[in-house]
C-alpha atoms as a PDB file:
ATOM      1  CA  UNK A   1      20.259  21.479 -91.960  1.00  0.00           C
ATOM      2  CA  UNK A   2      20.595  24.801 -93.945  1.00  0.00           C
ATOM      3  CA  UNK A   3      22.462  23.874 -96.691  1.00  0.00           C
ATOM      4  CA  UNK A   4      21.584  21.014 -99.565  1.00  0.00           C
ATOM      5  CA  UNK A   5      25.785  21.284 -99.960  1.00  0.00           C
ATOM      6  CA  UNK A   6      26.653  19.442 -96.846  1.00  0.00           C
ATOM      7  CA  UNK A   7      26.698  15.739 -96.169  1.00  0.00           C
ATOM      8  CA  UNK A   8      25.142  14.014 -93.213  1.00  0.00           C
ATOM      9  CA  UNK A   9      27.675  11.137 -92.271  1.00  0.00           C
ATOM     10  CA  UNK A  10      26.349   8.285 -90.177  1.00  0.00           C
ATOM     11  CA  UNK A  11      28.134   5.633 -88.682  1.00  0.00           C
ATOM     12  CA  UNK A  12      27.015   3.346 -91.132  1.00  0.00           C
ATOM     13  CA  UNK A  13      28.023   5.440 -94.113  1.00  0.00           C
ATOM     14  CA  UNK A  14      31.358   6.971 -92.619  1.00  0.00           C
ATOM     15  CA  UNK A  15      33.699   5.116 -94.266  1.00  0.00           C
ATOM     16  CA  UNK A  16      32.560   5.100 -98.118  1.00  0.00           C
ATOM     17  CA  UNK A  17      32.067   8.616 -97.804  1.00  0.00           C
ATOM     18  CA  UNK A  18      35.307   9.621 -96.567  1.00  0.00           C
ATOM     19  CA  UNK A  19      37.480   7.177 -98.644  1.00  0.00           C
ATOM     20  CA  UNK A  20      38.148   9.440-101.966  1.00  0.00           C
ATOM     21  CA  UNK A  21      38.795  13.263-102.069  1.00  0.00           C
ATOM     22  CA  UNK A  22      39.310  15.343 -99.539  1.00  0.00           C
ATOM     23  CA  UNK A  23      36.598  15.443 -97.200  1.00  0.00           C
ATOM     24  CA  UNK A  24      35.409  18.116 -93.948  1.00  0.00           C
ATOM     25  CA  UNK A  25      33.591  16.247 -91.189  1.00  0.00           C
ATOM     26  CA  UNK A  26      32.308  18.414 -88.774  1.00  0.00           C
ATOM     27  CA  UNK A  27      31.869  16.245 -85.573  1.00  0.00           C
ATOM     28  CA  UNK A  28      28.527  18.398 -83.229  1.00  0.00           C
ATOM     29  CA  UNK A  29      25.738  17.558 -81.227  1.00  0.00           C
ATOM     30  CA  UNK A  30      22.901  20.084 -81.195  1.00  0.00           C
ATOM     31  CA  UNK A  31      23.237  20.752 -77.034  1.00  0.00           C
ATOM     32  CA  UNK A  32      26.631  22.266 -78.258  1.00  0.00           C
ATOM     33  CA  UNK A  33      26.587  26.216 -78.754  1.00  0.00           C
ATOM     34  CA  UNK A  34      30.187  26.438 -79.806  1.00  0.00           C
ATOM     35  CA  UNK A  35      29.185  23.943 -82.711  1.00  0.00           C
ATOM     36  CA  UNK A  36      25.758  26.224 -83.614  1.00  0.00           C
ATOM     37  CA  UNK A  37      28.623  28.818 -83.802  1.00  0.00           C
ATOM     38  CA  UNK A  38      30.422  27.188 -85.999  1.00  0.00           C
ATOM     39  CA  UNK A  39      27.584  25.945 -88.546  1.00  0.00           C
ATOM     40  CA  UNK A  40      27.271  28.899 -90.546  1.00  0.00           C
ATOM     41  CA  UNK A  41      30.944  28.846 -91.346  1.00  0.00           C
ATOM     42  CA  UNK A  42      30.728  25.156 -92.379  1.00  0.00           C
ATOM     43  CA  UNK A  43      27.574  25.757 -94.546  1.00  0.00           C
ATOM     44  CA  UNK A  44      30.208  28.722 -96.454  1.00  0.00           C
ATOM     45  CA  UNK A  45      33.016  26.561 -96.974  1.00  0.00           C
ATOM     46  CA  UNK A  46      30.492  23.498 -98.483  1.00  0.00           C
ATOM     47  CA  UNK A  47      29.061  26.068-100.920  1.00  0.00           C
ATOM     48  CA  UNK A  48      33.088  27.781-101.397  1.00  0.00           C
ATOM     49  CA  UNK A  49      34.199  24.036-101.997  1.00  0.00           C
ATOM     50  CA  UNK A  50      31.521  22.489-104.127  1.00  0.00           C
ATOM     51  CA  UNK A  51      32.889  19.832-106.323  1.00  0.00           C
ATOM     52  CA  UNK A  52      36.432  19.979-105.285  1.00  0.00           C
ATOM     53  CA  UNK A  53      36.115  18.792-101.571  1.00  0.00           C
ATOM     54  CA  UNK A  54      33.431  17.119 -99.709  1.00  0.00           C
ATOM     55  CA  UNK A  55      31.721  18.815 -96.326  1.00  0.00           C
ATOM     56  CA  UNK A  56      30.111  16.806 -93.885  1.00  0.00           C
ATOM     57  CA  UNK A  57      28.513  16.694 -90.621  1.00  0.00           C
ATOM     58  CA  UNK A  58      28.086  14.329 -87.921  1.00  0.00           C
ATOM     59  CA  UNK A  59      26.207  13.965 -85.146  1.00  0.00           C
ATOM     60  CA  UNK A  60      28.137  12.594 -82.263  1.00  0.00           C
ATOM     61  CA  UNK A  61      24.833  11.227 -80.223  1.00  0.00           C
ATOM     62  CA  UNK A  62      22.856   9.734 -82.909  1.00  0.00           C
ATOM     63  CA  UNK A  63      26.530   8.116 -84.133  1.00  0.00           C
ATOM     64  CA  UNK A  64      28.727   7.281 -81.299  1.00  0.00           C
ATOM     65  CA  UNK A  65      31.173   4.329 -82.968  1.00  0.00           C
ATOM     66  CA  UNK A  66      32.948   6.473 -85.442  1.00  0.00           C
ATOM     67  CA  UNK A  67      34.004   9.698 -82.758  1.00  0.00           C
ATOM     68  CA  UNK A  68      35.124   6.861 -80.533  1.00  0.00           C
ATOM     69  CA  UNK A  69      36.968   5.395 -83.390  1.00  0.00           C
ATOM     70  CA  UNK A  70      38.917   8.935 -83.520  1.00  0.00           C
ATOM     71  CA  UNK A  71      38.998   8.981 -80.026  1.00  0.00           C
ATOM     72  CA  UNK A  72      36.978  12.582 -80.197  1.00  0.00           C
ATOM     73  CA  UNK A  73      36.735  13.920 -76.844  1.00  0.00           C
ATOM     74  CA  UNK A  74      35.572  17.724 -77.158  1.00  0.00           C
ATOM     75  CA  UNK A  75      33.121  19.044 -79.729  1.00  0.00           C
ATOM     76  CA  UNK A  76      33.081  20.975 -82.667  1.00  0.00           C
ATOM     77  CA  UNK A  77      36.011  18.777 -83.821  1.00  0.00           C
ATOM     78  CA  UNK A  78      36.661  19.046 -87.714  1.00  0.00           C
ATOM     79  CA  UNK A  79      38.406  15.720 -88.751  1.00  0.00           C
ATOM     80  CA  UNK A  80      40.020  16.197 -92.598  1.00  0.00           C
ATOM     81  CA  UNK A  81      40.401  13.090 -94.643  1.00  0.00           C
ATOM     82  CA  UNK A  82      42.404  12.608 -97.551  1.00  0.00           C
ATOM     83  CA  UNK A  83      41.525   9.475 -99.916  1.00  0.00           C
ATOM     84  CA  UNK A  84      40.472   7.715 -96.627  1.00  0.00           C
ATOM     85  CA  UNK A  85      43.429   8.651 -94.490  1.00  0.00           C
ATOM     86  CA  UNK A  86      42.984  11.367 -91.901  1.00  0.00           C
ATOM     87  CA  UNK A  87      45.212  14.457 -92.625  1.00  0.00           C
ATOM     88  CA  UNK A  88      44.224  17.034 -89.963  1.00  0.00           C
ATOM     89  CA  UNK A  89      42.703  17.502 -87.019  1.00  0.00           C
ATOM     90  CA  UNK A  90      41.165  20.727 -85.803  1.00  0.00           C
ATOM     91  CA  UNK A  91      39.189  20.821 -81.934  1.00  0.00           C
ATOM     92  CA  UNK A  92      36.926  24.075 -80.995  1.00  0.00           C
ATOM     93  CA  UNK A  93      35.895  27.173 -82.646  1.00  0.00           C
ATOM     94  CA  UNK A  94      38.023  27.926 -85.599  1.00  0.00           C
ATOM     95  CA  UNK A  95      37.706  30.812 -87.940  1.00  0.00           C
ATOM     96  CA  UNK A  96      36.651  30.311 -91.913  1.00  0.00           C
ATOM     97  CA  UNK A  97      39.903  31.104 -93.313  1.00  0.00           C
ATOM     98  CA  UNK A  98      42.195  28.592 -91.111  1.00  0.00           C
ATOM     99  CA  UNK A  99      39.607  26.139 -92.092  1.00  0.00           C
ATOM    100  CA  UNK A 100      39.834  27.221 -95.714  1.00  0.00           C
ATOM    101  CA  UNK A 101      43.700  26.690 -95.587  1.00  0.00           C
ATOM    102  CA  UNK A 102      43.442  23.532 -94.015  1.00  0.00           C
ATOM    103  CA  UNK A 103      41.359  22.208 -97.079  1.00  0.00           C
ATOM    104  CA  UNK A 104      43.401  24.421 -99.844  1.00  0.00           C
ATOM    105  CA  UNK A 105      46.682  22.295 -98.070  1.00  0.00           C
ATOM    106  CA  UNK A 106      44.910  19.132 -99.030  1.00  0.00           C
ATOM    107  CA  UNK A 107      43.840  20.319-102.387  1.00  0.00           C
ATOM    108  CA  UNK A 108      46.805  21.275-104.015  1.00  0.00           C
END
């Protein structure tokens, strides 16, 4: 991965991770070109939101409990959590700034 500001989430460490803050988990599998597409724009917003929001990724293949969990059908699916809660949902390609909002919503 590109950037040293993203998270990798596993199964294993989903749930402490997500369960303070506000956290972006980008949900891809590397077969998926819409979520290559989307990378570069998730590298951005961890760098944009360093130390005021968490950014994530995880790879539905190597971690198939926790997409099953959030019944996650189609990939790139962003999942936002709030203190452990899930706020927002957002499935397919999805440009910077709607992403940004999303995470400004959950900031303020």
């Amino acid at each position: 991965m590109a950037s040293e500001k993203i998270k990798t989430f596993t199964d294993s460490n989903f749930d402490d991770e997500t369960k303070t803050g506000v956290v972006l988990v980008d949900f891809w599998a590397e077969w998926c070109g819409p979520c290559r597409r989307l990378a570069p724009t998730v590298e951005a917003l961890a760098g944009e939101y360093d130390g005021r929001a968490t950014v994530a990724k995880l790879n539905v293949d190597e971690n198939p409990s926790v997409p099953s969990r959030f019944m996650i059908r189609g990939i790139p699916t962003l999942l936002l959590f709030k203190n452990g809660e899930l706020a927002e949902t957002m499935v397919g390609l999805a440009a910077k700034e709607d992403i940004a909002k999303l995470i400004d919503k959950h900031l303020a």
